[in-house]
N, C-alpha and C. Protein backbone atom coordinates (compact mmCIF):
# COMPACT_ATOMS: atom_id res chain seq x y z
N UNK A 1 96.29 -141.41 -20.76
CA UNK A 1 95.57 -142.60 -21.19
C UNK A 1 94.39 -142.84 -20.25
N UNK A 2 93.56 -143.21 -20.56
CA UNK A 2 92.02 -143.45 -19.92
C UNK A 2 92.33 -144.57 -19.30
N UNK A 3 91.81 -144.72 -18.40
CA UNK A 3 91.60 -145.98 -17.67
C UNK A 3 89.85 -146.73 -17.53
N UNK A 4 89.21 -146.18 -17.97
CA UNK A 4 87.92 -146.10 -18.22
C UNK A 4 87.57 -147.71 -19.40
N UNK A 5 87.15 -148.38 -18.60
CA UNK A 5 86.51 -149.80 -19.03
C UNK A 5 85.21 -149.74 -19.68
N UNK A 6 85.68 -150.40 -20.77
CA UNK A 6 84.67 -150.44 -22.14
C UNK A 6 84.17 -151.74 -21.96
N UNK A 7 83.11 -152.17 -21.94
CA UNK A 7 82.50 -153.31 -22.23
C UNK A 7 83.06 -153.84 -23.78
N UNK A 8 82.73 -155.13 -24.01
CA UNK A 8 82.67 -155.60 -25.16
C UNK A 8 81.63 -155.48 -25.91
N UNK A 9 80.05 -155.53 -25.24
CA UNK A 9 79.52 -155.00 -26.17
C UNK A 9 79.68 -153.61 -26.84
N UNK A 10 79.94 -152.88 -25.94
CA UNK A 10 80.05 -151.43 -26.92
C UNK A 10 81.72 -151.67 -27.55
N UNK A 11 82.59 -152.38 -27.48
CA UNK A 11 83.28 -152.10 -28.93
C UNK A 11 82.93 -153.36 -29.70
N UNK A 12 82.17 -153.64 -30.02
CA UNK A 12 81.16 -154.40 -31.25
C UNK A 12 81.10 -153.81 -32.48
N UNK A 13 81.52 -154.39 -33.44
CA UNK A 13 81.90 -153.07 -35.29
C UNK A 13 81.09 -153.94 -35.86
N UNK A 14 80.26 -154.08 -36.88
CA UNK A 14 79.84 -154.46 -37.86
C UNK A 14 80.53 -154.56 -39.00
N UNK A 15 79.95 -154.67 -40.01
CA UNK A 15 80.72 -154.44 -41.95
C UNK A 15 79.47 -155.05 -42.61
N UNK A 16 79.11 -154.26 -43.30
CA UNK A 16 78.35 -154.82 -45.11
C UNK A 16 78.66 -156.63 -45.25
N UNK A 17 79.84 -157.00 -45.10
CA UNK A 17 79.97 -158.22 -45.68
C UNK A 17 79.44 -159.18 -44.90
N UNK A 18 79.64 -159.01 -43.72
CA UNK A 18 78.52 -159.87 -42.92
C UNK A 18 77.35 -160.18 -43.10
N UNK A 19 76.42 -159.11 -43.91
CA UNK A 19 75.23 -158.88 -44.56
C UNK A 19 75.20 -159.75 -45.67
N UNK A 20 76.74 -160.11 -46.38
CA UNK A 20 76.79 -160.16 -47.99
C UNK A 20 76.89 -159.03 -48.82
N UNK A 21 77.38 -158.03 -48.54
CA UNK A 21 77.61 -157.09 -49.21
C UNK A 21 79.42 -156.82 -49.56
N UNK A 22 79.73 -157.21 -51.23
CA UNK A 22 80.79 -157.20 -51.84
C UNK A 22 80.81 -156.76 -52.92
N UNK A 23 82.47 -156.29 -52.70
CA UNK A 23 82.64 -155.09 -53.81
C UNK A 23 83.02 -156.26 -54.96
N UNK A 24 82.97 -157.95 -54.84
CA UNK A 24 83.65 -158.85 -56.02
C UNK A 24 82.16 -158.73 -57.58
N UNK A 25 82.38 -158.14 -58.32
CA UNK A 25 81.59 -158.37 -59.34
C UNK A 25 80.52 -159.76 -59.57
N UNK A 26 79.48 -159.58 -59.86
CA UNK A 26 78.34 -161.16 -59.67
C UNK A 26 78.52 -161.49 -58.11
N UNK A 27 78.69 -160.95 -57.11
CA UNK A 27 78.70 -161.79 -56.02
C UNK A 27 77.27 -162.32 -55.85
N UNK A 28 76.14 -161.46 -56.22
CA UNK A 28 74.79 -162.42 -56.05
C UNK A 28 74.30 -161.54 -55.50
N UNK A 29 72.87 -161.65 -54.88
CA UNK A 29 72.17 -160.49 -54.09
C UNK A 29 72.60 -159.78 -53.07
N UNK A 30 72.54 -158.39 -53.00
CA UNK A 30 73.08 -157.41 -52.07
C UNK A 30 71.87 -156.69 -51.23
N UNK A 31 71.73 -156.61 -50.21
CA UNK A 31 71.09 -155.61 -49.42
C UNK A 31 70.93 -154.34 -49.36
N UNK A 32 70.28 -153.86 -49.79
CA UNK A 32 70.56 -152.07 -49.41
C UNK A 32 71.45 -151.87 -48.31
N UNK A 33 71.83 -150.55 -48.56
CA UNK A 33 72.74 -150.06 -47.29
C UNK A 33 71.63 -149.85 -46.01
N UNK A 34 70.43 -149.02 -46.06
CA UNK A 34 69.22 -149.01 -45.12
C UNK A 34 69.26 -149.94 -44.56
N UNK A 35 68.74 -151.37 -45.28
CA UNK A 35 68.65 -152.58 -44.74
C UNK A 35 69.46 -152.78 -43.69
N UNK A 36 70.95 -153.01 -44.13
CA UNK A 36 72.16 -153.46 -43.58
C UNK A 36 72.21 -152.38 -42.20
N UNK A 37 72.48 -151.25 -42.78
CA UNK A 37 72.54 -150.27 -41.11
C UNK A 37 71.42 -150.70 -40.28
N UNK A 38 70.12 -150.77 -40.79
CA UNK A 38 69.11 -151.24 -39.42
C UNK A 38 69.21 -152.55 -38.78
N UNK A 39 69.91 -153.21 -39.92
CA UNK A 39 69.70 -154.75 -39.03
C UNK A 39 70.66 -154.43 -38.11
N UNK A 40 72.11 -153.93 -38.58
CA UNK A 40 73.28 -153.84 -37.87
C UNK A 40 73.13 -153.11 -36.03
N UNK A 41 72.00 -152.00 -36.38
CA UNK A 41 71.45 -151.16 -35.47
C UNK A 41 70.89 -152.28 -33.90
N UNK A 42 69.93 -152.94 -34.87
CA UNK A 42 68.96 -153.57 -34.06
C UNK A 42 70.21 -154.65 -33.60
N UNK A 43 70.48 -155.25 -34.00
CA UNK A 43 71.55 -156.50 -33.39
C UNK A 43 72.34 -156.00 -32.04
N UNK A 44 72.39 -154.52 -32.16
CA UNK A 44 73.37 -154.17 -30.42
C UNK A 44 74.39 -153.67 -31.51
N UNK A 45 75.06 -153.95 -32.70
CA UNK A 45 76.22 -153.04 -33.03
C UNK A 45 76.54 -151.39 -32.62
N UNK A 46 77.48 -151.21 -32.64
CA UNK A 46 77.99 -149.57 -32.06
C UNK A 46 78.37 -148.70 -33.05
N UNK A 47 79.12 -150.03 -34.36
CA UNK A 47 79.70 -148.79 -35.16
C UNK A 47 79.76 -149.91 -36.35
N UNK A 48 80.32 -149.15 -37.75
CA UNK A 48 80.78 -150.20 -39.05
C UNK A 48 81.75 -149.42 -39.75
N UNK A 49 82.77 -150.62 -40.80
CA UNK A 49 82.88 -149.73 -41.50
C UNK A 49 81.99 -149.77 -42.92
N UNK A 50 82.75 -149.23 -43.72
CA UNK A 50 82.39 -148.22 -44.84
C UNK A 50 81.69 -149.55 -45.77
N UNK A 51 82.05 -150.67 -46.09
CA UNK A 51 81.96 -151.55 -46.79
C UNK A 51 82.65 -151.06 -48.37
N UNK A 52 81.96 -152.09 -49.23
CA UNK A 52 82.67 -151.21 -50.68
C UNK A 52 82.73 -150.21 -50.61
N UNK A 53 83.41 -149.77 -51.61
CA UNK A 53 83.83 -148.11 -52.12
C UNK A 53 81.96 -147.66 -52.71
N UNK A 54 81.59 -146.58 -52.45
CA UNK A 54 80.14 -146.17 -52.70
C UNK A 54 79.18 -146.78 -52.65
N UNK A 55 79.12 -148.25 -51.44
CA UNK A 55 77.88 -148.69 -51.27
C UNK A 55 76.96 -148.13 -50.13
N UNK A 56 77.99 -147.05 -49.62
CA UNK A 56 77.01 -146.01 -48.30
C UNK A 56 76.68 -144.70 -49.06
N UNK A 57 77.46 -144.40 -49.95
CA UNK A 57 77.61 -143.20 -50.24
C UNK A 57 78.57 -142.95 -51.65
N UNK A 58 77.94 -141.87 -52.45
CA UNK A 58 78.99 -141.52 -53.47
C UNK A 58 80.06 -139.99 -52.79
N UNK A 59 80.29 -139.85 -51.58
CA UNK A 59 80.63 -138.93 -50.96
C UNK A 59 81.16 -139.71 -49.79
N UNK A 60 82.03 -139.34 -49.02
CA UNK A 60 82.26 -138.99 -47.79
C UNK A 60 81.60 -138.35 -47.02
N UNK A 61 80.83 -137.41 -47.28
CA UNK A 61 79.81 -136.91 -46.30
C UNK A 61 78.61 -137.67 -46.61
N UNK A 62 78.64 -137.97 -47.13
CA UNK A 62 77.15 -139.23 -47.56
C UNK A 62 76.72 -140.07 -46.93
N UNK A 63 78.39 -141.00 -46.93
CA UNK A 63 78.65 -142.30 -46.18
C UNK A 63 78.37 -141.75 -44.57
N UNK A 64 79.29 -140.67 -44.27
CA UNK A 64 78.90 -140.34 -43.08
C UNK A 64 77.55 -139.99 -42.31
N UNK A 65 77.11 -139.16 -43.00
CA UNK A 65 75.81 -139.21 -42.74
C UNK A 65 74.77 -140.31 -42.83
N UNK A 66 74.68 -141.24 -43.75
CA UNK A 66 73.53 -142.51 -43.27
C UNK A 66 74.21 -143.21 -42.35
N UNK A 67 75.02 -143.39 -42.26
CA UNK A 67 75.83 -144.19 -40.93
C UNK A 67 74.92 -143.37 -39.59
N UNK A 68 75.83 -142.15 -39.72
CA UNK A 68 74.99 -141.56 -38.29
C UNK A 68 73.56 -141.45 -38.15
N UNK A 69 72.88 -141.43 -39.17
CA UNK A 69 71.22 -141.52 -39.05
C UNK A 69 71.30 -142.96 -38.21
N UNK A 70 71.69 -144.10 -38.44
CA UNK A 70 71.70 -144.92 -37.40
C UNK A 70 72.57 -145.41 -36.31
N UNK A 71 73.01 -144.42 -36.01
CA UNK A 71 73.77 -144.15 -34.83
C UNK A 71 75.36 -144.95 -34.90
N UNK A 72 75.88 -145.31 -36.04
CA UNK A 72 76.89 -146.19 -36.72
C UNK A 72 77.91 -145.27 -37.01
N UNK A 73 79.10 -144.71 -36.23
CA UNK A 73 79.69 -144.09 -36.51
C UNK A 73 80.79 -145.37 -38.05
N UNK A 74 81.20 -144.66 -38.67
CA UNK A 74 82.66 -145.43 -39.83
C UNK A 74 83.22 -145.27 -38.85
N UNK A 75 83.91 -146.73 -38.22
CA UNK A 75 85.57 -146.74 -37.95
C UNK A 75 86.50 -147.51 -38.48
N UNK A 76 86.12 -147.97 -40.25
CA UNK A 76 87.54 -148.33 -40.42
C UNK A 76 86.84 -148.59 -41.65
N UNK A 77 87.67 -149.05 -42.66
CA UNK A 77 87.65 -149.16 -44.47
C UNK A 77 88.36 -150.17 -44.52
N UNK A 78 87.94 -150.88 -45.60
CA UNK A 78 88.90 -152.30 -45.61
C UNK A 78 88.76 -152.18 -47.61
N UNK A 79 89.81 -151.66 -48.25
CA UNK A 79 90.45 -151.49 -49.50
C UNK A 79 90.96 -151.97 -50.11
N UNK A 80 90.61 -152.86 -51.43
CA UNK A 80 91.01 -154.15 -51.75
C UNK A 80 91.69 -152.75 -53.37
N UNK A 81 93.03 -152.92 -53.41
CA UNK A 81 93.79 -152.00 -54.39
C UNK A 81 94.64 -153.01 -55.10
N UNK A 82 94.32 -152.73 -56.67
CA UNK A 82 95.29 -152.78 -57.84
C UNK A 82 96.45 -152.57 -57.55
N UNK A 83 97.99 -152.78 -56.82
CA UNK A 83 98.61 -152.12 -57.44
C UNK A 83 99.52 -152.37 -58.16
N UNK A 84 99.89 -153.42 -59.06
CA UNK A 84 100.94 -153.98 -60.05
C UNK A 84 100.68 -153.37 -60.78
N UNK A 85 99.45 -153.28 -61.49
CA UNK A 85 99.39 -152.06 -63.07
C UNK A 85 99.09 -150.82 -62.92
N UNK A 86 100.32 -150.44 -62.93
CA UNK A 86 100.23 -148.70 -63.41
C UNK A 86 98.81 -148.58 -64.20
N UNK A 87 98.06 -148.87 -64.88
CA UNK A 87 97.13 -148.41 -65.70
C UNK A 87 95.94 -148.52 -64.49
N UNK A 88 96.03 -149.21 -63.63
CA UNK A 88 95.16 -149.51 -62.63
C UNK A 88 95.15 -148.11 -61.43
N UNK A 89 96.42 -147.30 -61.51
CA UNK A 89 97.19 -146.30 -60.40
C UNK A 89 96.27 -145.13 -60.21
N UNK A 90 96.07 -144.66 -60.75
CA UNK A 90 94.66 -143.58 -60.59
C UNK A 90 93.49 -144.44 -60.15
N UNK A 91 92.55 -145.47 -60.47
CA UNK A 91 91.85 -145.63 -59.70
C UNK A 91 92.06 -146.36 -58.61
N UNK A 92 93.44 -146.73 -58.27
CA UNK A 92 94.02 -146.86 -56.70
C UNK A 92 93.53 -145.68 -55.79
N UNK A 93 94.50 -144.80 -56.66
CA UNK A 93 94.56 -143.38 -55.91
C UNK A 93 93.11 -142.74 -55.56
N UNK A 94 92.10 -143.00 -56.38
CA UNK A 94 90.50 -142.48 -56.16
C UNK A 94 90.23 -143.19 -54.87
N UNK A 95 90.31 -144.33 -54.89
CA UNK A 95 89.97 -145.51 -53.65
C UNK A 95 90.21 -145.12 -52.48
N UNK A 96 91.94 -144.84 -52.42
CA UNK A 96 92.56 -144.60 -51.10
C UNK A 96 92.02 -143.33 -50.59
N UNK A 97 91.88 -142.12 -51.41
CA UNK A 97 91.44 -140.90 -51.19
C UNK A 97 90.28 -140.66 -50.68
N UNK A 98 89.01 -141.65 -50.87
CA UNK A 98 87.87 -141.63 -50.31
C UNK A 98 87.77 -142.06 -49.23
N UNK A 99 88.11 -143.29 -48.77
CA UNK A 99 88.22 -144.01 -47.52
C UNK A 99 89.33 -143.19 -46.77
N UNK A 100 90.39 -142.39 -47.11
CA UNK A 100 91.04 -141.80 -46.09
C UNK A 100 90.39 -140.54 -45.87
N UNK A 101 89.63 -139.83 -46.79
CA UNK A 101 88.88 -138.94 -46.78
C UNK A 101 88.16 -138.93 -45.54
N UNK A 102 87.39 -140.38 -45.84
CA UNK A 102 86.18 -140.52 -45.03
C UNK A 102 86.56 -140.80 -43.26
N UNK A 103 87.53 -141.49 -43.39
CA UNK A 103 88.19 -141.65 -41.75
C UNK A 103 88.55 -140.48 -41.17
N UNK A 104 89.07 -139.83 -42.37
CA UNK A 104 89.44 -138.43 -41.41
C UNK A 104 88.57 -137.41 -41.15
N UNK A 105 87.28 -137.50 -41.44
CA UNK A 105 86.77 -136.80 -41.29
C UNK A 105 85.37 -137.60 -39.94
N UNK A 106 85.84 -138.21 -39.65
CA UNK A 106 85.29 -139.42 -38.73
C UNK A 106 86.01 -139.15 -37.08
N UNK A 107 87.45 -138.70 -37.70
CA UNK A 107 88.28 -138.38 -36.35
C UNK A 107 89.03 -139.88 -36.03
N UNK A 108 88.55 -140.87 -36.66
CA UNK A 108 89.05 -142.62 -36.02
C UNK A 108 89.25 -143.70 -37.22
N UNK A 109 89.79 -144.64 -36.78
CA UNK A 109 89.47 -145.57 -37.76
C UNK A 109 90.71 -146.24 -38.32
N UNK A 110 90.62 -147.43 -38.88
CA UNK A 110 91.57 -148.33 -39.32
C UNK A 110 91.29 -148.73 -40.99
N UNK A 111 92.40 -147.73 -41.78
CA UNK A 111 92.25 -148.20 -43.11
C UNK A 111 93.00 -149.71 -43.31
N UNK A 112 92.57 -150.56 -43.97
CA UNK A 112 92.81 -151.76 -44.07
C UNK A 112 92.91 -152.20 -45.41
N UNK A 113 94.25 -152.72 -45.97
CA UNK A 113 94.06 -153.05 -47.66
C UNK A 113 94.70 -154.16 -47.82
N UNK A 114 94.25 -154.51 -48.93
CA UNK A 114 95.07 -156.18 -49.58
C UNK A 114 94.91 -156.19 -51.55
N UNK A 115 95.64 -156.39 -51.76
CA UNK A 115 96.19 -156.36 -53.02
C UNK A 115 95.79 -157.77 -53.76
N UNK A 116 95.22 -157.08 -55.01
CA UNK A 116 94.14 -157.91 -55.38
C UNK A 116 94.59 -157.81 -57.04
N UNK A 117 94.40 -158.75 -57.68
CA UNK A 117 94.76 -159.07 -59.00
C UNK A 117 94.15 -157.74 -59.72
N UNK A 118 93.09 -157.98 -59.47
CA UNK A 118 92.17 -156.72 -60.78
C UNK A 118 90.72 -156.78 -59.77
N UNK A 119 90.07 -155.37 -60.41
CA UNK A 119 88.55 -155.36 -59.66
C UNK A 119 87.55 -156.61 -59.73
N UNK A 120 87.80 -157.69 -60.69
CA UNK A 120 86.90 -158.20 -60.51
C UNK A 120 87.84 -159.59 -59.59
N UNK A 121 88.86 -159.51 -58.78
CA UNK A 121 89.26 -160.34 -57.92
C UNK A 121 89.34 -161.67 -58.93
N UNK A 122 90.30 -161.68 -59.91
CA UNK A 122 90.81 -162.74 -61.27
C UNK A 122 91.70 -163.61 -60.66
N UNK A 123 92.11 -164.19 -61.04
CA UNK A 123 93.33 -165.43 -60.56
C UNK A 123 94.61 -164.76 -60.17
N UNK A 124 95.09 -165.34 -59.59
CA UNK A 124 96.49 -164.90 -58.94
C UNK A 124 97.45 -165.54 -60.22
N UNK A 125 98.39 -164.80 -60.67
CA UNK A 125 99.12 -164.91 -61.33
C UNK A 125 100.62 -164.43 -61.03
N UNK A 126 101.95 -164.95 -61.80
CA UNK A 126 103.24 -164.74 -61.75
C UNK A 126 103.23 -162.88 -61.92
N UNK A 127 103.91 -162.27 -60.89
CA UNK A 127 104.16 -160.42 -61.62
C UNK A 127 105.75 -160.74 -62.00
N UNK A 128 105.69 -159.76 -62.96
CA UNK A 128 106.93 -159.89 -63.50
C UNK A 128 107.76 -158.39 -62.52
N UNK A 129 109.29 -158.24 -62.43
CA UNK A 129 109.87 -157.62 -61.71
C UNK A 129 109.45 -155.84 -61.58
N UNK A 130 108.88 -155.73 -62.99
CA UNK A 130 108.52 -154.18 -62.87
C UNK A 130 107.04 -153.94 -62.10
N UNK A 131 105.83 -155.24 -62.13
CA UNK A 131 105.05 -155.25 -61.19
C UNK A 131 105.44 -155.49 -59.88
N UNK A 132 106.15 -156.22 -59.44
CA UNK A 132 106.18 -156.37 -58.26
C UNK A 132 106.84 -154.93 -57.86
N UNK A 133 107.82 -154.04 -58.33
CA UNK A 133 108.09 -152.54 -57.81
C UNK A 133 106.84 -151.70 -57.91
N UNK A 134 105.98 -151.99 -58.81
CA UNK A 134 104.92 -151.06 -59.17
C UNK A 134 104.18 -151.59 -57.81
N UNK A 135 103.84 -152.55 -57.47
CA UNK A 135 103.21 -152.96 -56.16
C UNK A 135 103.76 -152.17 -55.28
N UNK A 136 105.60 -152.20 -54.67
CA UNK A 136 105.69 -151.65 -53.32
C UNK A 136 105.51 -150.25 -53.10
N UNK A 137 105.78 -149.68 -54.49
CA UNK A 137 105.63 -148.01 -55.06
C UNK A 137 104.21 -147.86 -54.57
N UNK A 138 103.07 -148.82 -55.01
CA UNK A 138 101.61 -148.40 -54.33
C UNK A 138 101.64 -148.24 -53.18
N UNK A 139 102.35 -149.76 -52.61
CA UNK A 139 102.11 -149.85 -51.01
C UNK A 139 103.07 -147.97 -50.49
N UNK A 140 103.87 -147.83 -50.94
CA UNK A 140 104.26 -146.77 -50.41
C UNK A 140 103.60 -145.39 -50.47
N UNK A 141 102.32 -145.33 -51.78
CA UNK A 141 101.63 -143.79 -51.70
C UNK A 141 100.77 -144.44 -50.58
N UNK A 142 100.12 -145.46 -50.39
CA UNK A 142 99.41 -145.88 -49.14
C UNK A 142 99.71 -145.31 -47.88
């Protein structure tokens, strides 16, 4: 283990949403990703993560790469997943696969998720007993 003292400014992370950048449908005006990495740049940040699913990149090497053009390594994904409806389960599975994609190929990072009615973040409602298994069954390919 290192014993080697990190300032606080250098572990300083950014995220898109700080900007206003959300994956909730109509959220209202969004920033380019450019935008967002330079401001993030100029402010003293060290690193970000990924923000929505393909707002850095339709790739993993994508995302990675404009990140590092501004010196922003990805260290972490924050994954807002379907998982009560099976009909929803494949594009779970696309989600998780990119952002774990993308961390691992980063070497670091903290995938982060929360379970969310539907993509466009709808009302919280009663699951009936076969959703709530279909939920822990997600949490478990997670």
């Amino acid at each position: 283990m290192s014993k080697t003292k990190v300032s606080v400014v250098d572990r300083l992370v950014g995220n898109p949403i700080s900007w206003g950048v959300c994956e909730v449908p109509d959220w209202g005006f969004q920033l380019d990703a450019r935008t967002v990495l330079g401001e993030m740049k100029a402010v003293g940040l060290k690193a970000t993560e990924q923000g929505p699913v393909g707002y850095l990149g339709s790739t993993p090497e994508e995302v990675s790469k404009v990140a590092n053009e501004f010196g922003l390594p990805i260290v972490g994904a924050f994954v807002p997943l379907v998982m009560h409806d099976l009909a929803q389960r494949d594009a779970m599975r696309k989600a998780i696969h990119f952002s774990a994609k993308l961390l691992s190929e980063t070497g670091k990072g903290f995938f982060i998720t929360a379970v969310v009615v539907d993509e466009s973040w709808g009302k919280r409602f009663k699951l009936s007993d076969a959703q709530w298994q279909a939920m822990f069954d997600g949490f478990a390919e997670v």
